[in-house]
PDB file of N, CA and C in Angstrom:
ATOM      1  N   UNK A   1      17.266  -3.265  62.535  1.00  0.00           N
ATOM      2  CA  UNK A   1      16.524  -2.299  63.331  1.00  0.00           C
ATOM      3  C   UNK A   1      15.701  -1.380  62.424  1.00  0.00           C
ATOM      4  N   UNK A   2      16.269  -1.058  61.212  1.00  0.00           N
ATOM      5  CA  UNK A   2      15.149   0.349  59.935  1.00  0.00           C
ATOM      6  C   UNK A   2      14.687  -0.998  59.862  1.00  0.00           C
ATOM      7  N   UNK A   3      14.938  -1.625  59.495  1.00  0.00           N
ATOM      8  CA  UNK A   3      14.003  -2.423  58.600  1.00  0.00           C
ATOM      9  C   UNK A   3      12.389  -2.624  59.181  1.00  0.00           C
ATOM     10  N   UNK A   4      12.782  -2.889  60.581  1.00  0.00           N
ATOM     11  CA  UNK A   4      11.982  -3.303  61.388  1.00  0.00           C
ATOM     12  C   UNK A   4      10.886  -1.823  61.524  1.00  0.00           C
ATOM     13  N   UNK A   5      11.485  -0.894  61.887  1.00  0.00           N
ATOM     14  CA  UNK A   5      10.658   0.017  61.898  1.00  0.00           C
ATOM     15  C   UNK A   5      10.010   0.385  60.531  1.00  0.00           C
ATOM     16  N   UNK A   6      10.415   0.392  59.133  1.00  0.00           N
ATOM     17  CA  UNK A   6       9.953   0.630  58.016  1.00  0.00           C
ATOM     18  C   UNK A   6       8.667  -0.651  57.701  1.00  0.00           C
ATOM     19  N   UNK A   7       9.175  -1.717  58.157  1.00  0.00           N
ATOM     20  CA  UNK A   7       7.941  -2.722  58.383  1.00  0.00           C
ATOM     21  C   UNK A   7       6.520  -2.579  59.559  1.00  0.00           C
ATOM     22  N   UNK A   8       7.146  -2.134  60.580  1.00  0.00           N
ATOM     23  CA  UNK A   8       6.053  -1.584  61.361  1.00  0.00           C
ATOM     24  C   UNK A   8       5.421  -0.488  60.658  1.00  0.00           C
ATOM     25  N   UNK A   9       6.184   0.189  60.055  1.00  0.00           N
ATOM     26  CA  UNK A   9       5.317   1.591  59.706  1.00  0.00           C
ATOM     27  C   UNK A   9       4.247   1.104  58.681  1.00  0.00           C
ATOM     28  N   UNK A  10       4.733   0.246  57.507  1.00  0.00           N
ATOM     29  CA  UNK A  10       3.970  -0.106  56.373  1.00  0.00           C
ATOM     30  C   UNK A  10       2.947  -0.910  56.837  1.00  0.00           C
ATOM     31  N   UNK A  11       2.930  -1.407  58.136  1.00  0.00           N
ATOM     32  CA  UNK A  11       1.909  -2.881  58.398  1.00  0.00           C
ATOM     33  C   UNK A  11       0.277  -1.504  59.407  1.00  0.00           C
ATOM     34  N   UNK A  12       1.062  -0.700  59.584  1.00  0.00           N
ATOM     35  CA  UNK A  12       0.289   0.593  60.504  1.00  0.00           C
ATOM     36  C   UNK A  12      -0.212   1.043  59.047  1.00  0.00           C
ATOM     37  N   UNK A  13       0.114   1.515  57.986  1.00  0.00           N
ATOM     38  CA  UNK A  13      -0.257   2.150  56.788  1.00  0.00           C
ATOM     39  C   UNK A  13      -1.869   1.237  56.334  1.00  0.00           C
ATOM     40  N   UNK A  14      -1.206  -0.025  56.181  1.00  0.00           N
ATOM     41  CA  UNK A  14      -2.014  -1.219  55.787  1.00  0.00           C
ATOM     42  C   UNK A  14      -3.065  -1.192  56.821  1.00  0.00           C
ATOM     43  N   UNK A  15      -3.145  -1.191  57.997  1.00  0.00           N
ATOM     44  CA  UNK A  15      -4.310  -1.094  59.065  1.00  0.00           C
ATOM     45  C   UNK A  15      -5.161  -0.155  58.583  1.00  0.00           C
ATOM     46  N   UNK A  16      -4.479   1.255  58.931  1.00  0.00           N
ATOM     47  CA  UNK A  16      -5.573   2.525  58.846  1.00  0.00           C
ATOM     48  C   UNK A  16      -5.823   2.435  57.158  1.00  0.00           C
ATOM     49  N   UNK A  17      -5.924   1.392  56.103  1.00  0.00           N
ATOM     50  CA  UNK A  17      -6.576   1.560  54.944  1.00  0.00           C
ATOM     51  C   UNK A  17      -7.268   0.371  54.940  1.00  0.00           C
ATOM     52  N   UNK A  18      -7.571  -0.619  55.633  1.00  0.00           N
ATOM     53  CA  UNK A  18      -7.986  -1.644  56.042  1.00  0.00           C
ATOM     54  C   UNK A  18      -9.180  -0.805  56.896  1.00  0.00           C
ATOM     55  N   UNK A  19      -8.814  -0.410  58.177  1.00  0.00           N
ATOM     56  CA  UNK A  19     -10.091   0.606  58.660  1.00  0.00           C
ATOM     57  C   UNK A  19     -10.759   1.382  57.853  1.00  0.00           C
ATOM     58  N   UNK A  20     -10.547   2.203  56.888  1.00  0.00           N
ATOM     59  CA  UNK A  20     -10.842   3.284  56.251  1.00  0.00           C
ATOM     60  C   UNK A  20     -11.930   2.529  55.410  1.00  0.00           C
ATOM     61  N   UNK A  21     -10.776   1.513  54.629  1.00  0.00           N
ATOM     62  CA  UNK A  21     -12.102   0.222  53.918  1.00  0.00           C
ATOM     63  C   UNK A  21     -13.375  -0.407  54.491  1.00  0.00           C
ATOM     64  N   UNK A  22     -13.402  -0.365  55.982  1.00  0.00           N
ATOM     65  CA  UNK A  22     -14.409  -1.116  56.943  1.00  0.00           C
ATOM     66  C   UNK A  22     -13.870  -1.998  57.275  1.00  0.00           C
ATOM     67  N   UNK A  23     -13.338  -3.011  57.060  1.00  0.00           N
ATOM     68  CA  UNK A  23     -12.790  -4.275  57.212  1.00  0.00           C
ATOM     69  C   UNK A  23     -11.448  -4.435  58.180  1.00  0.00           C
ATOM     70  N   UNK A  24     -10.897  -4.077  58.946  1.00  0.00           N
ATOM     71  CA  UNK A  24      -9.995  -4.107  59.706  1.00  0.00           C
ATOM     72  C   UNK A  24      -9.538  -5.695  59.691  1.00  0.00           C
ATOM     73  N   UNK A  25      -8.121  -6.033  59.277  1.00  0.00           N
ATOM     74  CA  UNK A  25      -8.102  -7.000  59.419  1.00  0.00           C
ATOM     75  C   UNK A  25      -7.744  -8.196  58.383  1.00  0.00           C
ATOM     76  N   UNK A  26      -9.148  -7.326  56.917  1.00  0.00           N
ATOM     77  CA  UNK A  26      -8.913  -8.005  55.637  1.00  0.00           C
ATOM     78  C   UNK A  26      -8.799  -7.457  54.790  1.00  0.00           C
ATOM     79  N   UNK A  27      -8.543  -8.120  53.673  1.00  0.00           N
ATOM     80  CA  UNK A  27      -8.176  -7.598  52.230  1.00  0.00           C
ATOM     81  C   UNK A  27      -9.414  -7.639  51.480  1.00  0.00           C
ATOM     82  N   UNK A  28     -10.915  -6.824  51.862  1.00  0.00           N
ATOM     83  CA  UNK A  28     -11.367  -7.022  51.118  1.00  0.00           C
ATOM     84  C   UNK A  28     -12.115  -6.392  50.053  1.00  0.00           C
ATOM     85  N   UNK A  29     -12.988  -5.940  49.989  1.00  0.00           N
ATOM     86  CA  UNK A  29     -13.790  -4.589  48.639  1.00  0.00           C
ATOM     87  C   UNK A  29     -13.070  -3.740  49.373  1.00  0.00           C
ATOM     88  N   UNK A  30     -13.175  -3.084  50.553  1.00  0.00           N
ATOM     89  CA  UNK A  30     -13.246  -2.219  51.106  1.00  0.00           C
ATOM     90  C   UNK A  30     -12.074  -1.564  51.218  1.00  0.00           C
ATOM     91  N   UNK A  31     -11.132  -2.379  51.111  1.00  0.00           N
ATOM     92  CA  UNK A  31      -9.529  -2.066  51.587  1.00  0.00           C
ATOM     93  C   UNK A  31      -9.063  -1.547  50.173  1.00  0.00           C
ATOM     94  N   UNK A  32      -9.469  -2.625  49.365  1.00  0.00           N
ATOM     95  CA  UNK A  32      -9.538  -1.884  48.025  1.00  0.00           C
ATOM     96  C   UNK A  32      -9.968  -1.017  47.195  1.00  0.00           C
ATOM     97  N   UNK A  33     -10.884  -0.364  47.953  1.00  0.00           N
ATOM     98  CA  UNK A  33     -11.944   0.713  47.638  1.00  0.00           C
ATOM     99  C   UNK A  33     -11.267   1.952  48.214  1.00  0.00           C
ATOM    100  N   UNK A  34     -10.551   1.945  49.739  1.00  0.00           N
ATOM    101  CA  UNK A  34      -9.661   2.583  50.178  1.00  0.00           C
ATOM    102  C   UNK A  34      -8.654   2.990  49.268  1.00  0.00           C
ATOM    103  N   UNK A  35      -7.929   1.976  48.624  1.00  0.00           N
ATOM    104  CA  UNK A  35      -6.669   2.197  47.752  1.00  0.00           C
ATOM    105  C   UNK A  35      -7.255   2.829  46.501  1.00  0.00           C
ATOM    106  N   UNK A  36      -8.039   2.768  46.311  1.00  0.00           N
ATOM    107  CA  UNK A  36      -8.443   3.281  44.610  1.00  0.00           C
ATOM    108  C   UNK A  36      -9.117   4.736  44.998  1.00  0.00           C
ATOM    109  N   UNK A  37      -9.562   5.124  46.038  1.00  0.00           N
ATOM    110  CA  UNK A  37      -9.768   6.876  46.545  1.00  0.00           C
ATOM    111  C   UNK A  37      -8.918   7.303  47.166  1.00  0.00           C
ATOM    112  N   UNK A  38      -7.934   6.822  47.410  1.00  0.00           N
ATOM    113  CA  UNK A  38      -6.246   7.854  47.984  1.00  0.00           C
ATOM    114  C   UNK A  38      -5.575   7.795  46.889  1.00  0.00           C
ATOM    115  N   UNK A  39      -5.212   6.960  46.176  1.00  0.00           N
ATOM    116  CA  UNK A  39      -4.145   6.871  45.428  1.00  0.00           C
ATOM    117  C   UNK A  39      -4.465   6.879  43.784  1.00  0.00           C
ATOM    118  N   UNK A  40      -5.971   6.975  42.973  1.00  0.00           N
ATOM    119  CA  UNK A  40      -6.412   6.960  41.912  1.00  0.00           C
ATOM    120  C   UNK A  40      -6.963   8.562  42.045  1.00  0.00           C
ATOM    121  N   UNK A  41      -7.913   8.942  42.917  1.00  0.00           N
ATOM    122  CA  UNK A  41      -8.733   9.919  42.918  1.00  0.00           C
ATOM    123  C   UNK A  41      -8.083  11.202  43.633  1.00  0.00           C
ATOM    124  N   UNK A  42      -8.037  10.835  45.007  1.00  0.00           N
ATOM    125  CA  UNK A  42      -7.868  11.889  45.960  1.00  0.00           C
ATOM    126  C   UNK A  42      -6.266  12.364  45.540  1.00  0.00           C
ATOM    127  N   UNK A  43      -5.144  11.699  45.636  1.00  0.00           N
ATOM    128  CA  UNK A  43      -3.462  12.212  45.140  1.00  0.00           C
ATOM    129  C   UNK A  43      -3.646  12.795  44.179  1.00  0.00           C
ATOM    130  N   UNK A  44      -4.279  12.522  42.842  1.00  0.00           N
ATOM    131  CA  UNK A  44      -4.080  13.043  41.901  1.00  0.00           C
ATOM    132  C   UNK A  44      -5.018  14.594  41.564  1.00  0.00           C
ATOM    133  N   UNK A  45      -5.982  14.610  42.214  1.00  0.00           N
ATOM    134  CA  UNK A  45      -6.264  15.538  42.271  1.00  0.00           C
ATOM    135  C   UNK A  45      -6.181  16.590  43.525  1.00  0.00           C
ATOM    136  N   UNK A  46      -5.310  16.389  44.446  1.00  0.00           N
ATOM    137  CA  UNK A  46      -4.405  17.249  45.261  1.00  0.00           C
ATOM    138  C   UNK A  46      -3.450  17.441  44.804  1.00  0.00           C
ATOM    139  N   UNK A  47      -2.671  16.606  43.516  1.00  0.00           N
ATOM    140  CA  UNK A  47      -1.604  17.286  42.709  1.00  0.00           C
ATOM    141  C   UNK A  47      -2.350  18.488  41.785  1.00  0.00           C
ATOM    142  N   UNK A  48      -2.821  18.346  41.304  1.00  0.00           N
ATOM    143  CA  UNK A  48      -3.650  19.225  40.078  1.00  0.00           C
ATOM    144  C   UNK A  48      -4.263  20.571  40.606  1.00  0.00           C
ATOM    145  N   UNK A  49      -4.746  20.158  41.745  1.00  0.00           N
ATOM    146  CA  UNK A  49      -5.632  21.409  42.788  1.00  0.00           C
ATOM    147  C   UNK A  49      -3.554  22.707  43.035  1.00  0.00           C
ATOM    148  N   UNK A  50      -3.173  22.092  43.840  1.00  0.00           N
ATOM    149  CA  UNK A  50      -1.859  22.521  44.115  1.00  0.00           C
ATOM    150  C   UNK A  50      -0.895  22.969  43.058  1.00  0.00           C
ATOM    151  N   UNK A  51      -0.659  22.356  41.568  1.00  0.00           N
ATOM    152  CA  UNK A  51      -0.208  23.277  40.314  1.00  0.00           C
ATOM    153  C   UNK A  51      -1.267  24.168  40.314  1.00  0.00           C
ATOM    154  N   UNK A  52      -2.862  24.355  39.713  1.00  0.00           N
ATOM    155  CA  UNK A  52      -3.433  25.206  39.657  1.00  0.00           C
ATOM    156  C   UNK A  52      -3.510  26.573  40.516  1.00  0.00           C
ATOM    157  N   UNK A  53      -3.114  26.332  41.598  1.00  0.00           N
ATOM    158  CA  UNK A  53      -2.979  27.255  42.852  1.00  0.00           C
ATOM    159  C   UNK A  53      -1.688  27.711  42.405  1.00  0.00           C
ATOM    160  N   UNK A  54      -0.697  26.854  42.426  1.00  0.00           N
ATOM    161  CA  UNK A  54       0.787  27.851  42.053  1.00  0.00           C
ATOM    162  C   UNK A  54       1.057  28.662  40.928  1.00  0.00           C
ATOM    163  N   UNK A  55       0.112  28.000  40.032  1.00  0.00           N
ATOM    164  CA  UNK A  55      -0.068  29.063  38.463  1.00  0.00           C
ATOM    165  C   UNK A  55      -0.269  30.064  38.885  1.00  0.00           C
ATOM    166  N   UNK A  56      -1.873  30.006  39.006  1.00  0.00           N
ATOM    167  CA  UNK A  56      -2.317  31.223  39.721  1.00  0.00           C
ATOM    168  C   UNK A  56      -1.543  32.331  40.482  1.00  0.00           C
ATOM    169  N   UNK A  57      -0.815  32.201  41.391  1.00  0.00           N
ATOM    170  CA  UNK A  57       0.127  32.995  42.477  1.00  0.00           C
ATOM    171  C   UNK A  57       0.954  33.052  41.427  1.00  0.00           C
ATOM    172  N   UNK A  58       1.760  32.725  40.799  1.00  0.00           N
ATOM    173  CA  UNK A  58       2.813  32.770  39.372  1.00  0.00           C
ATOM    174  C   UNK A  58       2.315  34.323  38.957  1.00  0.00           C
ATOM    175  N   UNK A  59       0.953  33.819  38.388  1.00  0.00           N
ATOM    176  CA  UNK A  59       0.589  34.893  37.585  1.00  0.00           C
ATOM    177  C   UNK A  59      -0.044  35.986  38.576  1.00  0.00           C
ATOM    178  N   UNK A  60      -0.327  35.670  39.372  1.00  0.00           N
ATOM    179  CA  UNK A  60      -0.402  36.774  40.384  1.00  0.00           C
ATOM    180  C   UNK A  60       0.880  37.801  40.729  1.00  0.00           C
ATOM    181  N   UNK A  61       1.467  37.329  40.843  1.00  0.00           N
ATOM    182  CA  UNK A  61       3.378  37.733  41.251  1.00  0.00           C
ATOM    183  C   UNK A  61       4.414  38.528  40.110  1.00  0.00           C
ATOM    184  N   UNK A  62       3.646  37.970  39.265  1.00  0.00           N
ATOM    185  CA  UNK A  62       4.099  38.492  37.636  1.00  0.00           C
ATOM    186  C   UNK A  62       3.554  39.665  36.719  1.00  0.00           C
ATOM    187  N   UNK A  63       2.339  40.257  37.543  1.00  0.00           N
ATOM    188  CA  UNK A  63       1.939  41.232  37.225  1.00  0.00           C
ATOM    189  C   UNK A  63       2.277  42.753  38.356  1.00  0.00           C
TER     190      UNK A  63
END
């Protein structure tokens, strides 16, 4: 029964980056173009944006 739902969830994940790519459906530039701006570009610099912000308030808090 998880399993099943952890597989539905991942095959729903795979769609909306398949859409996002253009291609609904396939594996193709697009889907992969998807994966390389969420997970190369966009994560890593919503990690970096989010330490910089907590520094900041750090040193805000500390004075």
């Amino acid at each position: 029964m998880f399993e099943k739902i952890i597989t539905d969830f991942f095959m729903l994940c795979v769609y909306i980056l398949q859409v996002i790519g253009g291609t609904p459906g396939e594996y193709g530039f697009g889907y992969y173009l998807a994966n390389i701006i969420i997970f190369v570009i966009l994560q890593p610099a919503l990690i970096l944006l989010f330490f910089i912000l907590w520094r900041k308030e750090k040193k805000k808090n500390q004075k």
